[in-house]
C-alpha atoms as a PDB file:
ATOM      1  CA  UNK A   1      17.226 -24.715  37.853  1.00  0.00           C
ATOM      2  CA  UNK A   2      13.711 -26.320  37.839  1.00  0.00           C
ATOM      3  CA  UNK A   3      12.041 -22.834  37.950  1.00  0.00           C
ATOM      4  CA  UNK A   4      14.014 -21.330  35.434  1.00  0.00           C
ATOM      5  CA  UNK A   5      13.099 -24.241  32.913  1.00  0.00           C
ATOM      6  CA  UNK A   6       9.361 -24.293  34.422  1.00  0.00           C
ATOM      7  CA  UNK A   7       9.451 -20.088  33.844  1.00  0.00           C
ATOM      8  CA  UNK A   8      10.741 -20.181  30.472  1.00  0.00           C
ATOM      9  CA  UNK A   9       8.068 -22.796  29.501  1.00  0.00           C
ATOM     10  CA  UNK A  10       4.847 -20.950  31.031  1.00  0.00           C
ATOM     11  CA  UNK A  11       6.420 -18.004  29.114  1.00  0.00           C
ATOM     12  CA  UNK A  12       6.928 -20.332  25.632  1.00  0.00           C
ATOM     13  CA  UNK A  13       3.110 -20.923  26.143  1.00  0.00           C
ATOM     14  CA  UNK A  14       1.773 -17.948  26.602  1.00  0.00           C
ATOM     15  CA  UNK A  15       3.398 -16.389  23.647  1.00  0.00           C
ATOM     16  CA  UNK A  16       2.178 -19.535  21.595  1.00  0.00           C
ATOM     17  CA  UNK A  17      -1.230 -18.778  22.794  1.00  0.00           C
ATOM     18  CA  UNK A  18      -1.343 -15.742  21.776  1.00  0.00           C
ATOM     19  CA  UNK A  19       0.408 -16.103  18.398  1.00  0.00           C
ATOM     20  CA  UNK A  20      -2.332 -18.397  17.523  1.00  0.00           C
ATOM     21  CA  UNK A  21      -5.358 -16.169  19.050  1.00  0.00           C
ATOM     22  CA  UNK A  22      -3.944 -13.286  16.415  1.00  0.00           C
ATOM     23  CA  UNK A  23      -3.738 -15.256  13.348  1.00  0.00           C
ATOM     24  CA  UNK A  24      -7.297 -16.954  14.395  1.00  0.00           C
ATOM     25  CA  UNK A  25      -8.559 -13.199  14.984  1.00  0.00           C
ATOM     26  CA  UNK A  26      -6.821 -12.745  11.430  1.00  0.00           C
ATOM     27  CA  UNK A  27      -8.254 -15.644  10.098  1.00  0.00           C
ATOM     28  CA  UNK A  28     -11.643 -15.098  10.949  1.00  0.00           C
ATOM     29  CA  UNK A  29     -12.070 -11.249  10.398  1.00  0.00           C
ATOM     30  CA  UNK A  30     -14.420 -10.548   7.571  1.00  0.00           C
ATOM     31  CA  UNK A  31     -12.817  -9.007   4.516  1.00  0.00           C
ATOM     32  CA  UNK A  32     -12.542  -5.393   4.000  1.00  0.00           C
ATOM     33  CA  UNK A  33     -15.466  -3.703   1.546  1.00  0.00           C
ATOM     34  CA  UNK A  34     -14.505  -3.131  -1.375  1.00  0.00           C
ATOM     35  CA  UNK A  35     -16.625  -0.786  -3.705  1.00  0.00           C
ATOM     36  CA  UNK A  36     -16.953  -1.791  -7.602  1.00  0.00           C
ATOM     37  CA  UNK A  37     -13.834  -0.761  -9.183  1.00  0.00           C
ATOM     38  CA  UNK A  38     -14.372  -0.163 -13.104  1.00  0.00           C
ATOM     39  CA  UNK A  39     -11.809  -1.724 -15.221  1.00  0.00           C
ATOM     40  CA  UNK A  40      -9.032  -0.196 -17.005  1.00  0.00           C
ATOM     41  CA  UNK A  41     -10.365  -0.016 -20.390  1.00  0.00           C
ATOM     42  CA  UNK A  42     -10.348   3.485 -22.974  1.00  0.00           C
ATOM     43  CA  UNK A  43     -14.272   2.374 -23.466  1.00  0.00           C
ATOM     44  CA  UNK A  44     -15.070   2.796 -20.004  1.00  0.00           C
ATOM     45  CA  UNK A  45     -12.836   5.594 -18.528  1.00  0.00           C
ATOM     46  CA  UNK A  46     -14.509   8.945 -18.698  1.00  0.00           C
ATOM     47  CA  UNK A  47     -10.921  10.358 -19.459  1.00  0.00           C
ATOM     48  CA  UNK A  48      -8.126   8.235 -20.916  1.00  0.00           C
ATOM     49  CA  UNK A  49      -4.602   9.396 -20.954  1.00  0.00           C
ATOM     50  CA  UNK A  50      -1.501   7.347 -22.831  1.00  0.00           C
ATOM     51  CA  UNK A  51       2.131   8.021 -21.945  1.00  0.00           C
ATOM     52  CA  UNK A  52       1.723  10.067 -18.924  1.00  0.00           C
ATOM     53  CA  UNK A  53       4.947  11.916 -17.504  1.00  0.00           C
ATOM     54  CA  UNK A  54       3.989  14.398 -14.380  1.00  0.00           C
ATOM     55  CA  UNK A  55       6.973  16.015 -12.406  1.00  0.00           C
ATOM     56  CA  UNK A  56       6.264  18.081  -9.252  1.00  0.00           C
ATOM     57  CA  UNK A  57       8.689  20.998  -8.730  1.00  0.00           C
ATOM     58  CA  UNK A  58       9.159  23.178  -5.791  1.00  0.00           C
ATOM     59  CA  UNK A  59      10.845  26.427  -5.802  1.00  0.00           C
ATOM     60  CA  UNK A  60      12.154  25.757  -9.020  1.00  0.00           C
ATOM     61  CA  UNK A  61      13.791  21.981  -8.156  1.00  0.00           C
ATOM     62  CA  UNK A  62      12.548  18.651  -9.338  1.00  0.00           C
ATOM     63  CA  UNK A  63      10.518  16.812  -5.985  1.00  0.00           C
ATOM     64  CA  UNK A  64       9.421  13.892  -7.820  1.00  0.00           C
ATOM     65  CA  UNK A  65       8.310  12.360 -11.564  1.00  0.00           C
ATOM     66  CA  UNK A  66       5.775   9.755 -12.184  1.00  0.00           C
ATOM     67  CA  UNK A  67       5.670   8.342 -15.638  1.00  0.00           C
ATOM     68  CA  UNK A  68       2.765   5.824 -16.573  1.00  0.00           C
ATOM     69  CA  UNK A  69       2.156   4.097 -19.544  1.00  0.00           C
ATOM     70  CA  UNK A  70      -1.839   4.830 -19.245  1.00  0.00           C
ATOM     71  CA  UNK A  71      -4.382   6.716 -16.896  1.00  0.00           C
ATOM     72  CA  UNK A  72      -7.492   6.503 -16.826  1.00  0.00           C
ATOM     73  CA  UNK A  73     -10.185   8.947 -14.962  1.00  0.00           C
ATOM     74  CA  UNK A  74     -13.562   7.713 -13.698  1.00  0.00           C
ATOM     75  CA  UNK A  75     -15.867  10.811 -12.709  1.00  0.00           C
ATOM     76  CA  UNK A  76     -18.734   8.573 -11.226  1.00  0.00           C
ATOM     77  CA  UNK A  77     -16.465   6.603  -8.895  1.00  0.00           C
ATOM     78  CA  UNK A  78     -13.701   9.492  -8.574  1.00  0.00           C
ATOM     79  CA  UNK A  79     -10.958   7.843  -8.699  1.00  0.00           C
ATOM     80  CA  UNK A  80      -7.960   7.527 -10.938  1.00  0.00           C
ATOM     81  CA  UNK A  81      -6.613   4.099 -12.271  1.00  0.00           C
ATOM     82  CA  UNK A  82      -2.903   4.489 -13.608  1.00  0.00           C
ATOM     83  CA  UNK A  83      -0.997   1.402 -15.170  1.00  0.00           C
ATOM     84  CA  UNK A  84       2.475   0.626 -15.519  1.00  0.00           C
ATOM     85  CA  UNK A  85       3.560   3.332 -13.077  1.00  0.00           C
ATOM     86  CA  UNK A  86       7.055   4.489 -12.097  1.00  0.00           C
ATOM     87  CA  UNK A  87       7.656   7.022 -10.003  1.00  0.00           C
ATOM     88  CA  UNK A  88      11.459   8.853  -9.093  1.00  0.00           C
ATOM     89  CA  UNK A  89      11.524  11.153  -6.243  1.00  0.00           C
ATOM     90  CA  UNK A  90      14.897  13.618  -6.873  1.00  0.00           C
ATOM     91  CA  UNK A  91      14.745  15.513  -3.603  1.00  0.00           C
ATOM     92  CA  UNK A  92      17.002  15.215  -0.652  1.00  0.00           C
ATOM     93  CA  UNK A  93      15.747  12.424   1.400  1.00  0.00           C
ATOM     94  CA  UNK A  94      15.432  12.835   5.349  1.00  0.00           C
ATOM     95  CA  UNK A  95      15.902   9.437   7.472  1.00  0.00           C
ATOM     96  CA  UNK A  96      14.720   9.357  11.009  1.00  0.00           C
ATOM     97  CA  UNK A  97      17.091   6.744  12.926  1.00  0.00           C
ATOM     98  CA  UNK A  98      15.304   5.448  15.507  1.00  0.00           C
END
């Protein structure tokens, strides 16, 4: 009974050990780059779109819509910044049970 309690303690520590060595690691891991991202604003958005709906079809049958209430297009930066985004995917959905 002694090494069963002795077991399950050496195994208690070890697993505390190395819960704290991952958030440390966490912790201490220097934060990811992140380049300048222009704000949202008409004046600065090389393109600025209001009241976006997009729907992606495929062989004639809704996928997917997204609506947003604004999008704006940076050229320099290439990247697209949309606000108040929702998106409804129509298509059959496919679960993998694992």
């Amino acid at each position: 009974m002694l090494k069963k309690i002795s077991f399950l303690v050496v195994i208690m520590v070890i697993v505390s050990v190395a819960f704290l060595a991952t958030m440390i690691w966490y912790m201490l891991k220097p934060p990811r780059e992140e380049r300048g991202k222009p704000t949202p604003s008409s004046a600065a958005a090389d393109l600025q779109l209001k009241k976006v709906k997009y729907t992606e079809t495929r062989e004639g049958v809704k996928e997917w819509e997204l609506e947003a209430f604004s999008v704006g297009y940076f050229q320099e930066e290439g990247i697209v910044i949309c606000e108040k985004v929702k998106a409804t995917f129509l298509g059959k959905m496919k679960f993998l049970i694992l």
